[in-house]
Protein backbone atom coordinates (compact mmCIF):
# COMPACT_ATOMS: atom_id res chain seq x y z
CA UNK A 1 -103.15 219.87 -164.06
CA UNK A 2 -99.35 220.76 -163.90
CA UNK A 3 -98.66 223.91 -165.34
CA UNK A 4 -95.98 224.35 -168.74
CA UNK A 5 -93.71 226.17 -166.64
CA UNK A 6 -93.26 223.58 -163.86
CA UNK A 7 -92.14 221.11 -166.62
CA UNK A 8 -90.12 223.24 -167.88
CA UNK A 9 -88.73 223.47 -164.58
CA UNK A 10 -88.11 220.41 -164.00
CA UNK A 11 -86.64 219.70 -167.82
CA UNK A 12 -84.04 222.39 -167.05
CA UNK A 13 -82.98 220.90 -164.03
CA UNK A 14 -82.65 217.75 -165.60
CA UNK A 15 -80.28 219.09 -168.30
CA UNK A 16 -78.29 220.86 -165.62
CA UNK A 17 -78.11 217.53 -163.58
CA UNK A 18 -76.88 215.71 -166.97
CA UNK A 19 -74.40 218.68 -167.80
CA UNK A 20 -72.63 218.50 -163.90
CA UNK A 21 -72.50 214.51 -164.38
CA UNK A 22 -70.75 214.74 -167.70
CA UNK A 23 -68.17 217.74 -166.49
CA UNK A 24 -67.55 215.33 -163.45
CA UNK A 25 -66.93 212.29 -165.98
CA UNK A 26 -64.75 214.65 -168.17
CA UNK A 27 -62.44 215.79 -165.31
CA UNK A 28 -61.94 212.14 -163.67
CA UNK A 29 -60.57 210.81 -167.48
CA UNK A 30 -58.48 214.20 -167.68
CA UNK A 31 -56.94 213.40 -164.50
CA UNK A 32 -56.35 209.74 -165.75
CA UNK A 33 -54.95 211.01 -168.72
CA UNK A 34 -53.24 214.21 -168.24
CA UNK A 35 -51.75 213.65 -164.30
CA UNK A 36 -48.58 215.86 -165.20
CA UNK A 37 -49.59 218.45 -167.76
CA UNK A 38 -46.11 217.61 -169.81
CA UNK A 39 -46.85 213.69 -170.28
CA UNK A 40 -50.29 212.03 -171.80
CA UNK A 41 -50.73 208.52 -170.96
CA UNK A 42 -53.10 206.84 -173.85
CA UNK A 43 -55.74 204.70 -172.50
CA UNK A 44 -54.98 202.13 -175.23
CA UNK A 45 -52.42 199.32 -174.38
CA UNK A 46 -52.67 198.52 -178.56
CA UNK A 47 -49.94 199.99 -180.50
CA UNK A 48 -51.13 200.63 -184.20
CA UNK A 49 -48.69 200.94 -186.90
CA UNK A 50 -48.81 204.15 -189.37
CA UNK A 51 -50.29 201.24 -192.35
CA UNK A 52 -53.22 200.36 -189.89
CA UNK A 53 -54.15 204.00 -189.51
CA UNK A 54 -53.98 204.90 -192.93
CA UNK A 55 -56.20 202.35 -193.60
CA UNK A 56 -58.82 202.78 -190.85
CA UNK A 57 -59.19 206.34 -191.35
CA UNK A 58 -59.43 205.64 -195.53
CA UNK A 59 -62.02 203.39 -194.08
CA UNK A 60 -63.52 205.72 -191.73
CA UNK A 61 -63.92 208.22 -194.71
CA UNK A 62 -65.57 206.28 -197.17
CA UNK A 63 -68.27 205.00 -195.20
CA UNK A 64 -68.94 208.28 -194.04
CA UNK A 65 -69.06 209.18 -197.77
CA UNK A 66 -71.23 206.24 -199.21
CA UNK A 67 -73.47 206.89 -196.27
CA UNK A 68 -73.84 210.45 -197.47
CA UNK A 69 -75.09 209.47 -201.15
């Protein structure tokens, strides 16, 4: 019979293997993003205008809202 505090063991090292893999995925987009610290390149080739975003986050909001009731 394993014991609780071997699979808790092995849990933690689990999370600590998911945490180092998601730092590591975090710092290779920064780097595509950020490679000069004055200039961010967007990942998006799509240029939205200032009427599309209105309306997508007006959207956004009221589905988040109705989903809420």
């Amino acid at each position: 019979m394993i014991k609780t505090s071997k699979i808790n063991m092995v849990i933690n090292l689990c999370i600590l293997a998911l945490l180092i893999y998601l730092s590591v995925a975090v710092h290779q987009l920064q780097e595509k993003v950020f490679p000069d610290p004055n200039i961010m390149i967007p990942l998006a080739e799509k240029n939205i205008t200032n009427d599309e975003f209105e309306n997508a986050i007006k959207n956004f909001l009221m589905q988040k809202l109705s989903e809420i009731e």
